[in-house]
C-alpha atoms as a PDB file:
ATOM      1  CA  UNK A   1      78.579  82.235 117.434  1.00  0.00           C
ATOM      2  CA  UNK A   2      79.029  85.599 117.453  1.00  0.00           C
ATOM      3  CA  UNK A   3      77.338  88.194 120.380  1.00  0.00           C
ATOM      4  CA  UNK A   4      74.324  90.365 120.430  1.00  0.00           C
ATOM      5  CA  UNK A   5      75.377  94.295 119.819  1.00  0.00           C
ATOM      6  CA  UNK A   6      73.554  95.259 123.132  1.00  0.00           C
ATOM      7  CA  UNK A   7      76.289  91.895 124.761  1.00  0.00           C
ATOM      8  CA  UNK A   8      78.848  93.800 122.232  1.00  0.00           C
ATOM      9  CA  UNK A   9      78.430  97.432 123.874  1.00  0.00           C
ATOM     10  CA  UNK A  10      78.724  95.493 127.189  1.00  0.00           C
ATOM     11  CA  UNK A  11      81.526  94.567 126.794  1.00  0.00           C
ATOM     12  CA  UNK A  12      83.347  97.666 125.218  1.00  0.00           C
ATOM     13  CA  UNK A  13      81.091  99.573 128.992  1.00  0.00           C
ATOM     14  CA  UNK A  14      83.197  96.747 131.057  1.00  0.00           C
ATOM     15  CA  UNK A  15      86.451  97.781 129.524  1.00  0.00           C
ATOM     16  CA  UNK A  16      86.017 101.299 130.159  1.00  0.00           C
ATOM     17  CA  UNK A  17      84.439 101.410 133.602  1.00  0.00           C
ATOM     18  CA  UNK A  18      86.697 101.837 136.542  1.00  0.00           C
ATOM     19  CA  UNK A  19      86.133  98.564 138.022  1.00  0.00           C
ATOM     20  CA  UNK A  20      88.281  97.447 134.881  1.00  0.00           C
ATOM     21  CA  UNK A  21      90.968 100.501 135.487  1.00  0.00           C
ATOM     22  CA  UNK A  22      89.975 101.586 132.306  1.00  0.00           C
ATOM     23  CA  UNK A  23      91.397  98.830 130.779  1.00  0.00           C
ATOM     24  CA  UNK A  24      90.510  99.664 126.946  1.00  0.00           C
ATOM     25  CA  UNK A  25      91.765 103.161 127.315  1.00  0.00           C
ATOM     26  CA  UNK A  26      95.022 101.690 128.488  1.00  0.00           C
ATOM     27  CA  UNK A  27      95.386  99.447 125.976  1.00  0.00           C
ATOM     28  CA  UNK A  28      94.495 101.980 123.209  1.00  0.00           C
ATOM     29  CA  UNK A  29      97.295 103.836 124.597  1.00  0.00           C
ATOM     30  CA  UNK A  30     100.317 101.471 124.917  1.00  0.00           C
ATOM     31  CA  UNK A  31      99.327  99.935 121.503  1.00  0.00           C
ATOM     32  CA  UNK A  32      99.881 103.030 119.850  1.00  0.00           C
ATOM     33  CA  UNK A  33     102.706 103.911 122.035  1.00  0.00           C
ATOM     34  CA  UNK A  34     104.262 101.148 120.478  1.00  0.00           C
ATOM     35  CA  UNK A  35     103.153 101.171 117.196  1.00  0.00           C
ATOM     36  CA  UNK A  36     104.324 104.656 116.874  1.00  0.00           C
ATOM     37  CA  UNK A  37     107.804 103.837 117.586  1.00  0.00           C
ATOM     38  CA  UNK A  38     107.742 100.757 115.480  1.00  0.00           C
ATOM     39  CA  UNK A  39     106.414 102.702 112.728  1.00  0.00           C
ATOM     40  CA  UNK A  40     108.797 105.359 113.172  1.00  0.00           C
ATOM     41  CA  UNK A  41     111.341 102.605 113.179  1.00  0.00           C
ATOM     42  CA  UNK A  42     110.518 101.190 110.008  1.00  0.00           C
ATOM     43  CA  UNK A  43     110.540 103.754 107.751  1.00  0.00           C
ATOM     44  CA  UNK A  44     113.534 104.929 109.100  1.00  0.00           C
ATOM     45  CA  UNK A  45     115.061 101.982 107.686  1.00  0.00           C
ATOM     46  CA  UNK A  46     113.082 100.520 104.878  1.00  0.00           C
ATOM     47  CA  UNK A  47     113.062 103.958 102.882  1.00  0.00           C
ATOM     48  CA  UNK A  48     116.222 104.039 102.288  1.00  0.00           C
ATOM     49  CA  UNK A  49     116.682 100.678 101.112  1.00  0.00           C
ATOM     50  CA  UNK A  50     113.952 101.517  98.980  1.00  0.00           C
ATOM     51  CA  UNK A  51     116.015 104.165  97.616  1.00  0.00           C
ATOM     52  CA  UNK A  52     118.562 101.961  97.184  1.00  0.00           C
ATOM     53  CA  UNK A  53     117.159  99.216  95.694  1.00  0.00           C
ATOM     54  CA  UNK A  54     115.637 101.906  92.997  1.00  0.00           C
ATOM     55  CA  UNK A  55     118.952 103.620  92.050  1.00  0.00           C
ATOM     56  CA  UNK A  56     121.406 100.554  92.241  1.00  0.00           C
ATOM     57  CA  UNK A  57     120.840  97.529  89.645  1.00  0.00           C
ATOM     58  CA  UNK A  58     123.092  95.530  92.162  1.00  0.00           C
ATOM     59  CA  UNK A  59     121.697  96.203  95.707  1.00  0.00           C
ATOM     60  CA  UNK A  60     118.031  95.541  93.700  1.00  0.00           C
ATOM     61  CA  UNK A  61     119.408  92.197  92.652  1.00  0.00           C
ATOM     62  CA  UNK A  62     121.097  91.448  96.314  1.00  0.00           C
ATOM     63  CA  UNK A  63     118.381  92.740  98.503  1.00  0.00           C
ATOM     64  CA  UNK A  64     115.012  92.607  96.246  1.00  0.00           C
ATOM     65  CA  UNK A  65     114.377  89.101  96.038  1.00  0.00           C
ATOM     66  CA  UNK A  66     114.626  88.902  99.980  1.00  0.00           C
ATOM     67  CA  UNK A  67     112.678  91.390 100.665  1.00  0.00           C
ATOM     68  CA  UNK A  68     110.039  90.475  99.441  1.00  0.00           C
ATOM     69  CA  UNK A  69     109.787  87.177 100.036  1.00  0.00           C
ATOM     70  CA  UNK A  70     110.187  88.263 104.208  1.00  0.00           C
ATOM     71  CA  UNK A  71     107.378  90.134 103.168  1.00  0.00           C
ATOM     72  CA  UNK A  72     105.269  87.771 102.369  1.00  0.00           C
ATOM     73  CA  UNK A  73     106.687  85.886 106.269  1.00  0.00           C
ATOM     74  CA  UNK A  74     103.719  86.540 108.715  1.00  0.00           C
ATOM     75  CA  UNK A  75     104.719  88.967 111.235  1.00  0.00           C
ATOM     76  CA  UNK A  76     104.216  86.107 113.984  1.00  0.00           C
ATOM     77  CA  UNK A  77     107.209  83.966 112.652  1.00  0.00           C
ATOM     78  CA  UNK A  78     109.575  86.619 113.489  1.00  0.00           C
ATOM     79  CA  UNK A  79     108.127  85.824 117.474  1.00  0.00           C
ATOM     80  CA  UNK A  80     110.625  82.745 118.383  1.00  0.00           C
ATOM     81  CA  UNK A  81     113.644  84.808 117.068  1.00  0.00           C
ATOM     82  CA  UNK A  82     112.730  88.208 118.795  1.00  0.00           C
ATOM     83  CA  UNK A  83     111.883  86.307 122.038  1.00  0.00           C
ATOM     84  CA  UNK A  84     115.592  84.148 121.402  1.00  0.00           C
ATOM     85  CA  UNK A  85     117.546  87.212 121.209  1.00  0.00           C
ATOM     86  CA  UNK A  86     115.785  89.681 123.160  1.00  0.00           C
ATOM     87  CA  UNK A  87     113.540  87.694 125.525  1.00  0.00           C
ATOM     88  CA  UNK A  88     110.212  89.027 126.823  1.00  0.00           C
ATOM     89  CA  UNK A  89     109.846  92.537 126.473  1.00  0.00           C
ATOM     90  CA  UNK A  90     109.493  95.526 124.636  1.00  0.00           C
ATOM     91  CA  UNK A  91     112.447  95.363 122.521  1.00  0.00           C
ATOM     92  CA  UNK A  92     110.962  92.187 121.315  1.00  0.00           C
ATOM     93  CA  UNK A  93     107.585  93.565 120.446  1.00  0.00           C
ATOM     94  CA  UNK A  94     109.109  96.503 118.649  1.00  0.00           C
ATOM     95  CA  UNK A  95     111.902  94.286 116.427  1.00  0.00           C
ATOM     96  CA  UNK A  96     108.403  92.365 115.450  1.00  0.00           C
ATOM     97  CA  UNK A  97     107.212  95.547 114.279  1.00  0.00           C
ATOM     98  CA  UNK A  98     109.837  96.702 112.616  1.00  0.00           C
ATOM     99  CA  UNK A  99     110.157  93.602 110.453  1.00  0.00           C
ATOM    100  CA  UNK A 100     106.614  92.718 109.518  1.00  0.00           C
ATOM    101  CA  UNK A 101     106.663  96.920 107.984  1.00  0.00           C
ATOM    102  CA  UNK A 102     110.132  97.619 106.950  1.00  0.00           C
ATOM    103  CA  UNK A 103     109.996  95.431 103.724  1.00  0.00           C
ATOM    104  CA  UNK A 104     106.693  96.288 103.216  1.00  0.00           C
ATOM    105  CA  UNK A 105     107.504 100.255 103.011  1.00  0.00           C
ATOM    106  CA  UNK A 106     110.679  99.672 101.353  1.00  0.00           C
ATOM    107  CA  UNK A 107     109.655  97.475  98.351  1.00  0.00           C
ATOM    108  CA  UNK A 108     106.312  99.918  97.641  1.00  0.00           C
ATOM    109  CA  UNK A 109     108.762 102.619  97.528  1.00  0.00           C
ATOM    110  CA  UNK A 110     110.724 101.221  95.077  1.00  0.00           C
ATOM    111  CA  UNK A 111     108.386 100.205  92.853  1.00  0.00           C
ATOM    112  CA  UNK A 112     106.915 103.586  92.898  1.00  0.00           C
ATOM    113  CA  UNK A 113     110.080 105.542  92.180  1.00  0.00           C
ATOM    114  CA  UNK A 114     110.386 103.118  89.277  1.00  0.00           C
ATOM    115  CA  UNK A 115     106.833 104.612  87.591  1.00  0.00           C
ATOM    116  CA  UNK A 116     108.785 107.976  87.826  1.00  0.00           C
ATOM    117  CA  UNK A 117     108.910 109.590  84.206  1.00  0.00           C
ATOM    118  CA  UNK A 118     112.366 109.520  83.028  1.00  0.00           C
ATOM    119  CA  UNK A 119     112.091 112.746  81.130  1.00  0.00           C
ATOM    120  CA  UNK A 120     112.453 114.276  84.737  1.00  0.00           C
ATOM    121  CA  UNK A 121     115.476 113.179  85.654  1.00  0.00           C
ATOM    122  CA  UNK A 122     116.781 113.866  82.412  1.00  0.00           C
ATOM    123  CA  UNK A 123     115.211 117.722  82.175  1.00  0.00           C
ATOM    124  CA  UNK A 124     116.890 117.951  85.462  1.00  0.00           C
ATOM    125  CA  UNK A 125     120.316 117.247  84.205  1.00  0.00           C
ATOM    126  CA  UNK A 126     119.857 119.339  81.244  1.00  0.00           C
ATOM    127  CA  UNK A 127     119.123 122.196  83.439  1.00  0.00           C
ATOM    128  CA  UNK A 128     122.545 121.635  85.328  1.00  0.00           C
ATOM    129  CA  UNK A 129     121.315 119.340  88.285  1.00  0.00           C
ATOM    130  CA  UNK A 130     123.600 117.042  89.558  1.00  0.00           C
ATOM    131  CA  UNK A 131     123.947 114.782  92.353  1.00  0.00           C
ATOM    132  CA  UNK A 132     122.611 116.370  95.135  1.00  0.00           C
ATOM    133  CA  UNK A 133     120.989 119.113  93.708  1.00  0.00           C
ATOM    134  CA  UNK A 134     119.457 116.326  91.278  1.00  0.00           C
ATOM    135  CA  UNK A 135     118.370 114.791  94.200  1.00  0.00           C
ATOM    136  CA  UNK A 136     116.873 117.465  95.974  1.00  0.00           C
ATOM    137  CA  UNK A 137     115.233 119.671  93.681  1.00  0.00           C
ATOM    138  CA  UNK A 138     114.044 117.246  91.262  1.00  0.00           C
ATOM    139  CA  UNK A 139     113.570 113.600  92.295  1.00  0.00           C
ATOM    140  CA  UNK A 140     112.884 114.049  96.024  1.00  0.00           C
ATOM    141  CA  UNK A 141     109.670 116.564  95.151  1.00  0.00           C
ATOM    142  CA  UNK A 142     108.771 113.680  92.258  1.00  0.00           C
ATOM    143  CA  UNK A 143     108.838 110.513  94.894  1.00  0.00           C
ATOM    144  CA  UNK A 144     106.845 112.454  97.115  1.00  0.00           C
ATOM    145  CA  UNK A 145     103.904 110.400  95.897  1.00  0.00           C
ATOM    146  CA  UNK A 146     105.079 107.010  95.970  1.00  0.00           C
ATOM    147  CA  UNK A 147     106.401 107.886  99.312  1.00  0.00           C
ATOM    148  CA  UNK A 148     103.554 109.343 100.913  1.00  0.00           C
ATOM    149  CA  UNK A 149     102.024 105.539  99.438  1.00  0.00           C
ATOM    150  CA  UNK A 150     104.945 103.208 100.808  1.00  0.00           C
ATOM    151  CA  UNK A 151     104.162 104.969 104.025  1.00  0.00           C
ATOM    152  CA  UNK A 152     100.713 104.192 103.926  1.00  0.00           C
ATOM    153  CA  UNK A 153     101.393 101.072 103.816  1.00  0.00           C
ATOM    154  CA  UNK A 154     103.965 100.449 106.030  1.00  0.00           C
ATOM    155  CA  UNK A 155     101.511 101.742 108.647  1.00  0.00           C
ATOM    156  CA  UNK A 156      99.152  98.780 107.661  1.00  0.00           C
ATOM    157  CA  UNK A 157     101.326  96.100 108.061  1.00  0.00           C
ATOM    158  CA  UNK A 158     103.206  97.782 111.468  1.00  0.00           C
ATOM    159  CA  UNK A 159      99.762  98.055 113.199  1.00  0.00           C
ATOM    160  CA  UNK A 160      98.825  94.263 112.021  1.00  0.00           C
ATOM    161  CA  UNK A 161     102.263  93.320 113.331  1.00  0.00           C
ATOM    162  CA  UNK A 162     101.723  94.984 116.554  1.00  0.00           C
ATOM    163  CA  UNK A 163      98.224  93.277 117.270  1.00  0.00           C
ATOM    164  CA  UNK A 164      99.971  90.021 116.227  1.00  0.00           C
ATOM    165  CA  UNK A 165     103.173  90.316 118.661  1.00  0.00           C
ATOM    166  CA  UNK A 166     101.173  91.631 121.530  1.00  0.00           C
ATOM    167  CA  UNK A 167      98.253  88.865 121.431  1.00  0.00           C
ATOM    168  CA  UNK A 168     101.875  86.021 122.084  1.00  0.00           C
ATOM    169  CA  UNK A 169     103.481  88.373 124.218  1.00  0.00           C
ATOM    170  CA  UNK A 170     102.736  88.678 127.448  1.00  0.00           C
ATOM    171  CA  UNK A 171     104.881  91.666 129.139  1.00  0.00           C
ATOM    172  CA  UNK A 172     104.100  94.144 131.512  1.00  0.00           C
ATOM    173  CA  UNK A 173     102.651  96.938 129.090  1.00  0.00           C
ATOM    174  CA  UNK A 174      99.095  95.309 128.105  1.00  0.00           C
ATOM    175  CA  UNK A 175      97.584  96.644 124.406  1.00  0.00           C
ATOM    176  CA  UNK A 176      94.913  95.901 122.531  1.00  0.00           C
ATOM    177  CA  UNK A 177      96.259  92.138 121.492  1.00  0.00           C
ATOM    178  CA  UNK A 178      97.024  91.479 125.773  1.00  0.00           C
ATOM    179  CA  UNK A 179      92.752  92.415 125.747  1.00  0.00           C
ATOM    180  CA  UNK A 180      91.878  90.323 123.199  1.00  0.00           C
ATOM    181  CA  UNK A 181      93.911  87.090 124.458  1.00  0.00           C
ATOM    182  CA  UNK A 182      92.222  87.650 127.517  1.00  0.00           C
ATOM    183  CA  UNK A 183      88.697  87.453 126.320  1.00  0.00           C
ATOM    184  CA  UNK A 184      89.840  83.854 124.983  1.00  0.00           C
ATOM    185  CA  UNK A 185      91.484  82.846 128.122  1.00  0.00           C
ATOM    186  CA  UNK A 186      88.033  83.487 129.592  1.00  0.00           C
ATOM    187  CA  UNK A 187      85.809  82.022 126.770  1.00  0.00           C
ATOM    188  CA  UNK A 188      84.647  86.114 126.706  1.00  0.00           C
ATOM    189  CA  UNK A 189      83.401  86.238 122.869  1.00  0.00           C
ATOM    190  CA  UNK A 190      82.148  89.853 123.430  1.00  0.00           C
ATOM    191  CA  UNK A 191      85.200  90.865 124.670  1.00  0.00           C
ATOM    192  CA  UNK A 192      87.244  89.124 122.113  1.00  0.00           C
ATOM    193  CA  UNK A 193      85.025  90.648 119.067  1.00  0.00           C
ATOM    194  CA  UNK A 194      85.033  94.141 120.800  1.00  0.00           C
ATOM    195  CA  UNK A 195      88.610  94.457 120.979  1.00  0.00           C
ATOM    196  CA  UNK A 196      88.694  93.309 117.191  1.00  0.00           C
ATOM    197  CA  UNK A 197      86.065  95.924 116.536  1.00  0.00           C
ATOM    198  CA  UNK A 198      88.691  98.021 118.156  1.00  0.00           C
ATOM    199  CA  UNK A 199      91.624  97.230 115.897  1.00  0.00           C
ATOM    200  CA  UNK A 200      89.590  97.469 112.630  1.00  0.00           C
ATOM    201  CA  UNK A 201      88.414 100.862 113.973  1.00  0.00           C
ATOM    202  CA  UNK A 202      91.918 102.282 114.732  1.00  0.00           C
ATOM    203  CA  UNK A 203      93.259 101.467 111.933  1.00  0.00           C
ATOM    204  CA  UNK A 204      90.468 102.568 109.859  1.00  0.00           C
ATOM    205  CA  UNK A 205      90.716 105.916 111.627  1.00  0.00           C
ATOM    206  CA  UNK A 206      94.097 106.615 111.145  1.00  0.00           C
ATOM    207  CA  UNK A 207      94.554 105.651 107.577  1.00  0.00           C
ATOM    208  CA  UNK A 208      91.810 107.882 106.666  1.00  0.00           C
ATOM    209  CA  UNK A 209      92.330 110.721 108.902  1.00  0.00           C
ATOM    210  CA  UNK A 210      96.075 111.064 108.645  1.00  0.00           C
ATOM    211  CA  UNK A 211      97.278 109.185 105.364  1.00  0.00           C
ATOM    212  CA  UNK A 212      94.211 109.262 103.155  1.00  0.00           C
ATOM    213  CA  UNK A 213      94.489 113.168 103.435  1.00  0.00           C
ATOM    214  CA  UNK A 214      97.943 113.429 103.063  1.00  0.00           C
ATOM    215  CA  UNK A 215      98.031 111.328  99.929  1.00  0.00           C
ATOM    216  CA  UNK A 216      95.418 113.207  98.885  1.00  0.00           C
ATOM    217  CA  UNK A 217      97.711 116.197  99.298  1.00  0.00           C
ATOM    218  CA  UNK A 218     100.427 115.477  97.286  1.00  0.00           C
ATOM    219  CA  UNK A 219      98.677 114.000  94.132  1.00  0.00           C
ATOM    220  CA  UNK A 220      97.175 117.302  94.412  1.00  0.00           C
ATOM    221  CA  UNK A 221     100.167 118.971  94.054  1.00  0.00           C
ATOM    222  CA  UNK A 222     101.757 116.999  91.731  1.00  0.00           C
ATOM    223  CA  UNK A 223      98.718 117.069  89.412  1.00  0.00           C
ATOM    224  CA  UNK A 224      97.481 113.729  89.866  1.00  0.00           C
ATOM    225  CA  UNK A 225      94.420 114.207  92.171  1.00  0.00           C
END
């Protein structure tokens, strides 16, 4: 069922020869083209509804419920609507990535802001913060954590999302997912498990590297390493 690791590295030596145009390296590179707008994207507008939901009683009651159960929506249903709206193209792929994340980010931001201590915000206040100087100098540096762990996983579900919206759409720019539909149009199993050996390893990467570390960071600095 499943290839020999000598068939395995054969396949990941085809995709980066130059008879293939270097085709993993090219994928590797417009998926995280992508995903790094997406992601970008996403937090730009799931944080602050996180925010929101966390300091308003009403928008948590409007927009909570919702969110989380498109959450829970697989990142491919949102493929019909994107390709309705926006047809086949980038735009597409991006709006897939911004909505299989965004509610991800936004709802693990709220419910960490809502572990905060209250004795902060209320030594703040004592101390003469208010409004934005509340904001700035005393919850910001406290939601740093649950931030830096919305963010974390916003990543997760954006890259997921990505792999899922490239492997149905087939545009011009060809990532990782274009690869590994490929390898099944062609009944290529070692091509097909090499490009999910890719994914896993990507995202494995990156989440260590980059967001392990800077977790790691700010529970330091907060006392909570």
């Amino acid at each position: 069922m499943f290839p020999a690791p000598s068939t395995l590295l054969e396949a990941f030596a085809a995709m980066l020869s130059a008879e293939s145009h270097h085709a993993l390296v090219e994928a590797l590179a417009v998926s995280s083209a992508r995903v790094a707008i997406g992601f970008v994207a996403s937090l730009a507008l799931g944080l602050p509804i996180g925010v929101l939901m966390w300091r308003s009683q009403v928008v948590d009651d409007a927009l909570g419920g919702p969110a989380l159960g498109l959450q829970t929506l697989p990142s491919v249903c949102w493929v019909p609507i994107a390709v309705l709206v926006f047809g086949l193209n980038e735009t597409s792929v991006l709006f897939v990535v911004v909505m299989g994340s965004m509610f991800a980010g936004a709802l693990a931001l709220r419910d960490g802001l809502r572990a905060l201590p209250p004795a902060y915000e209320n030594a703040g206040r004592m101390l003469g913060a208010r409004g934005f100087m509340l904001f700035r100098h005393v919850l910001l540096p406290a939601s740093l954590p649950a931030t830096t762990t919305s963010v974390r996983q916003a990543f997760s579900f954006a890259w997921r999302s990505l792999m899922g919206a490239e492997l149905l759409f087939m545009i011009r720019g060809h990532g990782l997912g274009y690869l590994l539909h490929q390898g099944r149009e062609v009944a290529d199993v070692s091509q097909v498990v090499a490009c999910m050996v890719t994914m896993v390893a990507v995202a494995t990467l990156v989440d260590r590297l980059v967001f392990v570390r800077l977790e790691r960071r700010v529970h330091a600095r907060f006392g909570l390493g």
